[in-house]
N, C-alpha and C. Protein backbone atom coordinates (compact mmCIF):
# COMPACT_ATOMS: atom_id res chain seq x y z
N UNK A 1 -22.34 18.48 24.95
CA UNK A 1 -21.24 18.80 24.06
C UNK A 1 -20.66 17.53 23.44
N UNK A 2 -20.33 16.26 23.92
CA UNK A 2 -20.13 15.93 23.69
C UNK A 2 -20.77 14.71 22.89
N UNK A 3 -22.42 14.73 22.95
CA UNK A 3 -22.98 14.07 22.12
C UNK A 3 -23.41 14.73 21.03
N UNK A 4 -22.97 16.32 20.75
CA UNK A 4 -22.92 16.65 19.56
C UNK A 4 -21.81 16.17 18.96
N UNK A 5 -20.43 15.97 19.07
CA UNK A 5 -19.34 16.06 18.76
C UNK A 5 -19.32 14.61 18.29
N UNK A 6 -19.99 13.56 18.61
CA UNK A 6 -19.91 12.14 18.84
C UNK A 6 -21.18 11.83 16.84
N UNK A 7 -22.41 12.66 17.52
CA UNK A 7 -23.17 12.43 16.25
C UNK A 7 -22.62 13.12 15.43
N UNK A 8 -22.15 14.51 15.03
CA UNK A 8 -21.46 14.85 14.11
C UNK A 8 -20.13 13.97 13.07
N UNK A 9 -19.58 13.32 14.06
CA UNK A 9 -18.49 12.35 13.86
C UNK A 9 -18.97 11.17 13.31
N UNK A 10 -20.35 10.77 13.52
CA UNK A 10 -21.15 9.51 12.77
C UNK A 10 -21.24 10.26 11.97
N UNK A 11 -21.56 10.96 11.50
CA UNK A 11 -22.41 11.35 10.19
C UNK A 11 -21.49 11.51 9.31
N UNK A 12 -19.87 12.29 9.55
CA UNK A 12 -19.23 12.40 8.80
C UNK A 12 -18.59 10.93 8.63
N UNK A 13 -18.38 10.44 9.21
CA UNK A 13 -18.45 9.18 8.83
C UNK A 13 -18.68 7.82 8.15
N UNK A 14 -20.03 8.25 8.21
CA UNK A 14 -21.08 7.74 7.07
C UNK A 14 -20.86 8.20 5.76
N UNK A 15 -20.91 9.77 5.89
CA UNK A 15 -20.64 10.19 4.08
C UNK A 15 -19.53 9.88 3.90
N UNK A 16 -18.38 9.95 4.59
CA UNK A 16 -17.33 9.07 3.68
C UNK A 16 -17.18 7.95 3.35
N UNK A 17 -17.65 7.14 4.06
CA UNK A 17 -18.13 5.71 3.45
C UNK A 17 -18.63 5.38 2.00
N UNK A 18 -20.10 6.46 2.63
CA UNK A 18 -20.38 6.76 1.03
C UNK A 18 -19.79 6.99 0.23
N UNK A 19 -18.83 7.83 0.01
CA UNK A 19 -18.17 8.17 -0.67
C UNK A 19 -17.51 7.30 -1.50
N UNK A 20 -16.91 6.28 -0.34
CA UNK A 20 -15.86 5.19 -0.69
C UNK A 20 -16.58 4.79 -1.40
N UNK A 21 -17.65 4.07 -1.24
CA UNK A 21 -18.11 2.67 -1.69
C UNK A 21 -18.62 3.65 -3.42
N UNK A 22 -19.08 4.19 -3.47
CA UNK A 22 -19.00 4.85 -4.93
C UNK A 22 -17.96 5.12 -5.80
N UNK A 23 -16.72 5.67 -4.54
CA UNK A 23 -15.33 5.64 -5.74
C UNK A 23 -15.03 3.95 -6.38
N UNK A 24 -14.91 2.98 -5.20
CA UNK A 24 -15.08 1.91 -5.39
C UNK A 24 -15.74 1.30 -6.60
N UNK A 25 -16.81 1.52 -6.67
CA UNK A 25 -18.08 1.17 -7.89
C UNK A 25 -17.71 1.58 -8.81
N UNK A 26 -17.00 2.54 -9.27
CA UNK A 26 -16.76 3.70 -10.26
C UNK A 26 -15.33 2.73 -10.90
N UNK A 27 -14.48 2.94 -10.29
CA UNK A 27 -13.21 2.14 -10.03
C UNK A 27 -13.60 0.71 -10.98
N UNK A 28 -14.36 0.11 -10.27
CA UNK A 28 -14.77 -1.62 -10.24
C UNK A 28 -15.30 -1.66 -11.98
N UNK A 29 -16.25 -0.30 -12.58
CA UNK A 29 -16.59 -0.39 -13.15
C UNK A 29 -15.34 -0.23 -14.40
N UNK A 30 -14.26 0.96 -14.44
CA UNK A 30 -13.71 1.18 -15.42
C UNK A 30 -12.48 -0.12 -15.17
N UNK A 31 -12.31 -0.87 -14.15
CA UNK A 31 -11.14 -1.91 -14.79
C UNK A 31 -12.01 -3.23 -15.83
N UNK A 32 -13.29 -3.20 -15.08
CA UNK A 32 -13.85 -4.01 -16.14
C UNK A 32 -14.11 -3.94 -17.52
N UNK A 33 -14.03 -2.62 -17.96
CA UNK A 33 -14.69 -1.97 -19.43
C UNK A 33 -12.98 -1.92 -19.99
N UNK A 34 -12.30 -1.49 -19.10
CA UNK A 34 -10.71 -1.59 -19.66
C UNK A 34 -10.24 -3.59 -19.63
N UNK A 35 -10.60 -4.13 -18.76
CA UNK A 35 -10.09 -5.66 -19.22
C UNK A 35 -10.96 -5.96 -20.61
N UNK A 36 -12.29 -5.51 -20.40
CA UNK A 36 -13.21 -6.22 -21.99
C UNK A 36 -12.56 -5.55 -23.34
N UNK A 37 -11.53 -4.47 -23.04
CA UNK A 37 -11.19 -3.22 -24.14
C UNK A 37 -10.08 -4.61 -24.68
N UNK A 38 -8.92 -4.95 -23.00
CA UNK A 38 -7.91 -5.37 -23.75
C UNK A 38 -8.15 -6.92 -24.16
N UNK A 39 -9.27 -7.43 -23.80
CA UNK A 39 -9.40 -8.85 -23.69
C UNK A 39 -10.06 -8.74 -25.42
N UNK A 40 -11.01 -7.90 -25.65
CA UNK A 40 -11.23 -8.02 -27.09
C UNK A 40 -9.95 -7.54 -28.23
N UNK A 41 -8.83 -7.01 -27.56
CA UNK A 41 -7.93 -6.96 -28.38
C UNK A 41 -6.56 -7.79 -28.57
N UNK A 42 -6.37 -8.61 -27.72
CA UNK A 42 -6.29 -9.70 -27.50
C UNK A 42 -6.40 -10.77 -28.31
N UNK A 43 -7.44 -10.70 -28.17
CA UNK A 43 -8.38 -11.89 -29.40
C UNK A 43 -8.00 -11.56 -30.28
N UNK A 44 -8.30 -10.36 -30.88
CA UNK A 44 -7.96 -10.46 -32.37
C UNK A 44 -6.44 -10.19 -33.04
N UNK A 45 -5.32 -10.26 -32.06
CA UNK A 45 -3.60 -10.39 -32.05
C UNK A 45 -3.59 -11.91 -32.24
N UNK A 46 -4.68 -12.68 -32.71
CA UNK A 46 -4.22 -14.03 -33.19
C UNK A 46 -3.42 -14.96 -31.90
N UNK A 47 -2.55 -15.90 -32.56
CA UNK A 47 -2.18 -16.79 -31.68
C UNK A 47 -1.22 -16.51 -30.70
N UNK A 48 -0.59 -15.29 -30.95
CA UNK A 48 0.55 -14.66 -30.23
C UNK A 48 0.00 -14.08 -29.38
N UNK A 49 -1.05 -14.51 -28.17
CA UNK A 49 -1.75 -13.60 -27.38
C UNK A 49 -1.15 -13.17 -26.10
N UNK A 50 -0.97 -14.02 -25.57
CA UNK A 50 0.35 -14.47 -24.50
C UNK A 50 1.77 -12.92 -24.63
N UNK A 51 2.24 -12.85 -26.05
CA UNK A 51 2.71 -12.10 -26.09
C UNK A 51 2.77 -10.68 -25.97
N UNK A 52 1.57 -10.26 -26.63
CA UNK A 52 1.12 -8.72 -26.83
C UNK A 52 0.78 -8.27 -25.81
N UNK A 53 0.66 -6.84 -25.83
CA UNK A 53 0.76 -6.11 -24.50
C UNK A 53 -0.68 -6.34 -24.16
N UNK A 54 -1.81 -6.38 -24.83
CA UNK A 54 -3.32 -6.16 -24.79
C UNK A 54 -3.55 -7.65 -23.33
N UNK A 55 -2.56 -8.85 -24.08
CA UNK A 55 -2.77 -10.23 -23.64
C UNK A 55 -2.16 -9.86 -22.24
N UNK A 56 -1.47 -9.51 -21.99
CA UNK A 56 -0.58 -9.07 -20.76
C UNK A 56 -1.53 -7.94 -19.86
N UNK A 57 -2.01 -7.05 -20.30
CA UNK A 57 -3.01 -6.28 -19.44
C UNK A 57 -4.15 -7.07 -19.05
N UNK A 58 -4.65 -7.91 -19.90
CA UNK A 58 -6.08 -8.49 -19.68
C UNK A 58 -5.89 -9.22 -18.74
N UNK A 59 -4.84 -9.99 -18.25
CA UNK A 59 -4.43 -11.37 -17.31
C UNK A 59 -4.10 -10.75 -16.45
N UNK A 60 -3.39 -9.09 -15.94
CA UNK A 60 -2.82 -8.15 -14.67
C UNK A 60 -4.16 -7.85 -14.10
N UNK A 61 -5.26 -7.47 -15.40
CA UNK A 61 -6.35 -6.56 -14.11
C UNK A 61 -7.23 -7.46 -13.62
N UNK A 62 -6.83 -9.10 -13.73
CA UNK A 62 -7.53 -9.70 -12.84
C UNK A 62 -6.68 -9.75 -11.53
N UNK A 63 -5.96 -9.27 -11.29
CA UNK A 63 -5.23 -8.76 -9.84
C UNK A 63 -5.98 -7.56 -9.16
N UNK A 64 -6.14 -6.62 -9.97
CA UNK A 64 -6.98 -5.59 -9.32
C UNK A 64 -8.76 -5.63 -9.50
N UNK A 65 -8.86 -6.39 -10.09
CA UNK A 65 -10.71 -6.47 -10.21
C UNK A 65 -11.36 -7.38 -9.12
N UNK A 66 -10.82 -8.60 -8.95
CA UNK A 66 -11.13 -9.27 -7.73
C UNK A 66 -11.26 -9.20 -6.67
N UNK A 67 -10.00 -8.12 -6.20
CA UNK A 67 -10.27 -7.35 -4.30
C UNK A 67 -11.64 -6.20 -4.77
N UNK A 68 -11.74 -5.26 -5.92
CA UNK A 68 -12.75 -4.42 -5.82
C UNK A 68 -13.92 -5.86 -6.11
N UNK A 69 -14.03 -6.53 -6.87
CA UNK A 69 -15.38 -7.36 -6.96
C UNK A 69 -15.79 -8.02 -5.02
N UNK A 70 -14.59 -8.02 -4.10
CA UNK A 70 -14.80 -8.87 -3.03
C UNK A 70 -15.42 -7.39 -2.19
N UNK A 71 -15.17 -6.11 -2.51
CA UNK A 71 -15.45 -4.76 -1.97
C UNK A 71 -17.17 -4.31 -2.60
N UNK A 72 -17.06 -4.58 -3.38
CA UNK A 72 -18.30 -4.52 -4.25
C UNK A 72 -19.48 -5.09 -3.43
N UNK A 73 -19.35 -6.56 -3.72
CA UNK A 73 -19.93 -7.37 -2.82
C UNK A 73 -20.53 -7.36 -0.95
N UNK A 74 -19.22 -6.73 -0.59
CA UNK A 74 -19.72 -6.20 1.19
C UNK A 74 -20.66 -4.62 0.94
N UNK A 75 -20.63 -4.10 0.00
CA UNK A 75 -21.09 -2.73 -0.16
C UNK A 75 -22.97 -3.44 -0.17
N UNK A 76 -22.77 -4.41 -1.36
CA UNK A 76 -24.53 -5.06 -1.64
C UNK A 76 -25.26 -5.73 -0.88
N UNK A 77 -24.01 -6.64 -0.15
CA UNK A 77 -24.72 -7.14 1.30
C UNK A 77 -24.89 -6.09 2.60
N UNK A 78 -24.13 -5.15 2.69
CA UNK A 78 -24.02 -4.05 3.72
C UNK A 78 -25.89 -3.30 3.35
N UNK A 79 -25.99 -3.05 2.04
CA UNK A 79 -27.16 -2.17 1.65
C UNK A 79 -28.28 -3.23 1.94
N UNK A 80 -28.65 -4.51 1.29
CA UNK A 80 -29.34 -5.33 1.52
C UNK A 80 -30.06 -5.58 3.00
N UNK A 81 -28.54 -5.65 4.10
CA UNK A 81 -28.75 -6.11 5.36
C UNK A 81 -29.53 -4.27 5.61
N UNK A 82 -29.21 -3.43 5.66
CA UNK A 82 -29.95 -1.98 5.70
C UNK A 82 -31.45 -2.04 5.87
N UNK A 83 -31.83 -2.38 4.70
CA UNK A 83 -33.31 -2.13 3.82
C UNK A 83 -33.41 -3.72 4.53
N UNK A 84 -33.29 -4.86 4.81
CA UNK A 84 -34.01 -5.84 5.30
C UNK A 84 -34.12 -5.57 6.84
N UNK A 85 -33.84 -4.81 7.43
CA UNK A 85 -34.00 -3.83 9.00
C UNK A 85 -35.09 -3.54 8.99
């Protein structure tokens, strides 16, 4: 009984992981396509970049892209170390 209860509990386990590390990816992917959105708009607000809201978003989501890029990263070495088993 209780080494059903134990492997059942790995497994669900595992798929949520999975899970994570895909919301993660997903995540990782749209702050990057949203910094390149505001970083190319940005640019073209001329010298007042600093000011505009575009210049101000592009410089915040490097606060949130860096912990998912450091999450990203344990997901590729986690899969790597897997498949080199």
């Amino acid at each position: 009984m209780i080494t059903t209860v134990t492997s059942v509990t790995t497994l669900a386990n595992g798929a949520m992981a999975y899970g994570f590390g895909i919301l993660a990816t997903l995540m990782l992917i749209g702050f990057l396509i949203a910094k390149e959105l505001c970083g190319a708009a940005a640019s073209s607000s001329g010298p007042d970049r600093r000011l505009s809201l575009a210049g101000s978003l592009d410089r915040a989501l490097n606060v949130v892209i860096i912990p998912f890029l450091v999450v990203f990263t344990a997901i590729v070495i986690d899969k790597v170390v897997k498949i080199l088993r």
